[in-house]
Protein backbone atom coordinates (compact mmCIF):
# COMPACT_ATOMS: atom_id res chain seq x y z
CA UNK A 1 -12.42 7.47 -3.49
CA UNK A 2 -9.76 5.78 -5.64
CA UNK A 3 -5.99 7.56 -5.86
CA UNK A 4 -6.11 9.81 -8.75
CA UNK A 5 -10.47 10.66 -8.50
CA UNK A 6 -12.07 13.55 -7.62
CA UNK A 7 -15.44 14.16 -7.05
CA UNK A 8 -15.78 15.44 -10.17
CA UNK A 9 -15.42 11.99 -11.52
CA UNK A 10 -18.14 10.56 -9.55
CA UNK A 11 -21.62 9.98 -10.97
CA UNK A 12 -24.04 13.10 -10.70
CA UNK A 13 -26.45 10.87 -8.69
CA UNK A 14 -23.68 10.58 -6.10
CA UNK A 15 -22.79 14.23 -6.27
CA UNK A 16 -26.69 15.37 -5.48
CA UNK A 17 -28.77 14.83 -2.09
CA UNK A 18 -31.72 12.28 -2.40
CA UNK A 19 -34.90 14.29 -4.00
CA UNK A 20 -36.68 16.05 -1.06
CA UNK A 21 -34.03 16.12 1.24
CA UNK A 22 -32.12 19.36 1.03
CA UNK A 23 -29.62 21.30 -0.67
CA UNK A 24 -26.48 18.71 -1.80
CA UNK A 25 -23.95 18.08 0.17
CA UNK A 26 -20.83 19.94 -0.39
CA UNK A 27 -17.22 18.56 -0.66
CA UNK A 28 -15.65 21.35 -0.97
CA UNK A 29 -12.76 20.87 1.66
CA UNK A 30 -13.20 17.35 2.17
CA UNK A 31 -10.29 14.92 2.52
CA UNK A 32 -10.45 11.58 1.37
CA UNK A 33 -9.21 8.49 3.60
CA UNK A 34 -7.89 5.45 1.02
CA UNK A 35 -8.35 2.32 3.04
CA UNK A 36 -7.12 0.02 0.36
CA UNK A 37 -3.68 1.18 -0.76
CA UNK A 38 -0.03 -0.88 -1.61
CA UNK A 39 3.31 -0.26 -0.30
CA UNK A 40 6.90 -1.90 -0.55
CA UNK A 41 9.03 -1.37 1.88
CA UNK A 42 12.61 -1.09 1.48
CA UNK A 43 13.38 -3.90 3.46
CA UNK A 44 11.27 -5.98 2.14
CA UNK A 45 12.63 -5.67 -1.43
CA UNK A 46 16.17 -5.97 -0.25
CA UNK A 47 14.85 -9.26 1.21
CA UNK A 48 13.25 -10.80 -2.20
CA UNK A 49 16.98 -9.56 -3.64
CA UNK A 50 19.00 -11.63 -1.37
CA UNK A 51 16.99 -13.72 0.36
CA UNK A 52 15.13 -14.93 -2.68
CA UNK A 53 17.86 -16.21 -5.44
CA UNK A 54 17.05 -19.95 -3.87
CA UNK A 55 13.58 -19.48 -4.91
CA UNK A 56 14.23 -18.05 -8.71
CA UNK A 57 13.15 -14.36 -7.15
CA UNK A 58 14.43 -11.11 -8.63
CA UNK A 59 14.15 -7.35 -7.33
CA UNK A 60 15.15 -4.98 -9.77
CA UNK A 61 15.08 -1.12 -10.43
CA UNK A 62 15.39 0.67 -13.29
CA UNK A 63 14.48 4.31 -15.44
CA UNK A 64 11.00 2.82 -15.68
CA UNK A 65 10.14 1.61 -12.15
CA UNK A 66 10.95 -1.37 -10.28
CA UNK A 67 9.98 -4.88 -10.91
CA UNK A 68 9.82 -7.99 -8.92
CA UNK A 69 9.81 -11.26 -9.81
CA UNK A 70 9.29 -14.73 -7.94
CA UNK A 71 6.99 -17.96 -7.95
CA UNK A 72 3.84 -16.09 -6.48
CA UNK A 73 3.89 -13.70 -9.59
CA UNK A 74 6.10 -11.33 -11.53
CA UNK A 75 5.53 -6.91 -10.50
CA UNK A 76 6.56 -4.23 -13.01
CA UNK A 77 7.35 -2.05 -14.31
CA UNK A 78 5.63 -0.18 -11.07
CA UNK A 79 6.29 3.47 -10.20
CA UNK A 80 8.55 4.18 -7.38
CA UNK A 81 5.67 6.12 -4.50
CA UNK A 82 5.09 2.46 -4.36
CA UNK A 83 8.36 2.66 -2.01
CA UNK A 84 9.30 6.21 -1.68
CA UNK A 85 6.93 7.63 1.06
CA UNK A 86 7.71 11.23 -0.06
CA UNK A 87 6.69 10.60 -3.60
CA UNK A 88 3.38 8.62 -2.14
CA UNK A 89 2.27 11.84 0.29
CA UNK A 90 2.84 14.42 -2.60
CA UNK A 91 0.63 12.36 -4.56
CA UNK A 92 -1.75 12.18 -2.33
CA UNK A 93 -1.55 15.80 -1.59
CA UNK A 94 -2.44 16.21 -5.10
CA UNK A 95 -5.70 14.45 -5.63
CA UNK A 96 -6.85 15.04 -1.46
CA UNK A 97 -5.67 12.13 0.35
CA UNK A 98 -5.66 13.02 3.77
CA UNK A 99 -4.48 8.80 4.69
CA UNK A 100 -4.07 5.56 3.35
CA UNK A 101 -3.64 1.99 5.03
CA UNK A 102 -1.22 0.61 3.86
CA UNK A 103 -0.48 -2.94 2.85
CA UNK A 104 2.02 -5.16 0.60
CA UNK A 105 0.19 -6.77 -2.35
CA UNK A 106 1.78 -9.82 -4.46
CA UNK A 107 4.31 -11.53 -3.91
CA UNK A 108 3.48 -10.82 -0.14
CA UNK A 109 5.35 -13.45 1.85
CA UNK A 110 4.26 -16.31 -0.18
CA UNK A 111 7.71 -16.77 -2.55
CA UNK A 112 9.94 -18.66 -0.01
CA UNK A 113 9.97 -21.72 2.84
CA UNK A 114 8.90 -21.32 6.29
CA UNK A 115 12.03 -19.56 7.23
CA UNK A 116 11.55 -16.85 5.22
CA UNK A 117 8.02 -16.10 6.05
CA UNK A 118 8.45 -16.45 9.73
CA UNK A 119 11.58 -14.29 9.73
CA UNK A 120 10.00 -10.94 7.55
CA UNK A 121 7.96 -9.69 10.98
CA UNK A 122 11.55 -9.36 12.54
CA UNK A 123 13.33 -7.58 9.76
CA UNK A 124 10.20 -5.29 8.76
CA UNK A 125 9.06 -6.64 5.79
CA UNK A 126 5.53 -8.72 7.74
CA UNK A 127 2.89 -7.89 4.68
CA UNK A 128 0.61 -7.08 7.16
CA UNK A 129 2.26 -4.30 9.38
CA UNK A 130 4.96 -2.02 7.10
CA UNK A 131 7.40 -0.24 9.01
CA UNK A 132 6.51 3.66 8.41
CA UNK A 133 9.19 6.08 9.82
CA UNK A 134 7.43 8.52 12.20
CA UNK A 135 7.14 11.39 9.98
CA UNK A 136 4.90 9.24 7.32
CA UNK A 137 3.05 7.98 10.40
CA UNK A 138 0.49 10.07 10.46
CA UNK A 139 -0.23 10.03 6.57
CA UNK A 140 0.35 6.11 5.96
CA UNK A 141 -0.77 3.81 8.42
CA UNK A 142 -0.93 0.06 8.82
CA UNK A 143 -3.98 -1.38 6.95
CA UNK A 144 -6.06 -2.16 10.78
CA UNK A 145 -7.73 -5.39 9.31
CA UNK A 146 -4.19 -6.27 8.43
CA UNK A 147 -2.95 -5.49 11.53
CA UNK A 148 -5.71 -7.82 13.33
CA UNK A 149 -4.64 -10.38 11.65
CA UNK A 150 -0.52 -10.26 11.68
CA UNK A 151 -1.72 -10.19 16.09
CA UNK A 152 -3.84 -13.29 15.32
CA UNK A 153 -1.66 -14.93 13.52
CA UNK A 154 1.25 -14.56 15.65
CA UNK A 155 -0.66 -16.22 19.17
CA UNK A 156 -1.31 -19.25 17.39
């Protein structure tokens, strides 16, 4: 289920059992896991700020939201539970989110040189493991295909 559905926005079909095969299942109670959600981390921002003026890149915030901009595509304005973690969990406490995995989306990594890319792991701003503070942990993790593929990706 999608941030922001219920079941009540699913079709009927999907909210009845099969003909002949019982009573329908009931979601009352039921807690949704969102494997496919975005995050920016802090760090990572601050990096496309400074680190990115040699490659035209912008990180900006204002009333609105924040926006990004750089050669692997221009954000915004996008709401701010994209970086604030409180703002995400209320939110998700609010349409029955129990966890997401979490994972950058554009730019990713993919506006600077080789330097930059090879340097984000160490400051915690790697696209594919986000640094979550250990009370978010449990709420917001690392997307685990992500994850597979930052360990991959750094043996070679």
């Amino acid at each position: 289920m999608a941030m922001g559905q219920s079941p009540s926005h699913w079709p009927k079909a999907k909210r009845k059992a099969n003909p002949g095969r019982g009573a329908p299942l009931s979601t009352e109670g039921v807690r949704s896991i969102d494997i496919h959600a975005h995050y920016y981390p802090q760090t990572y921002l601050e990096a496309i700020a400074e680190d990115g003026k040699r490659f035209d890149c912008e990180y900006h915030m204002t009333d609105q939201g924040f926006y990004t901009k750089t050669p692997a595509g221009n954000q915004g304005p996008l709401p701010t539970k994209f970086i604030d973690l409180k703002q995400r969990i209320a939110e998700m406490d609010a349409t029955g989110v129990a966890v997401q995995a979490i994972s950058l989306t554009t730019p990713m990594n993919y506006w600077g040189d080789a330097e930059i890319s090879s340097s984000s792991p160490r400051r915690g701003t790697t696209a594919r493991a986000p640094r979550i503070s250990p009370i978010h942990a449990a709420r917001c993790l690392p997307n685990p295909a992500d994850a597979l593929c930052a360990m991959s990706s750094s043996t070679t």
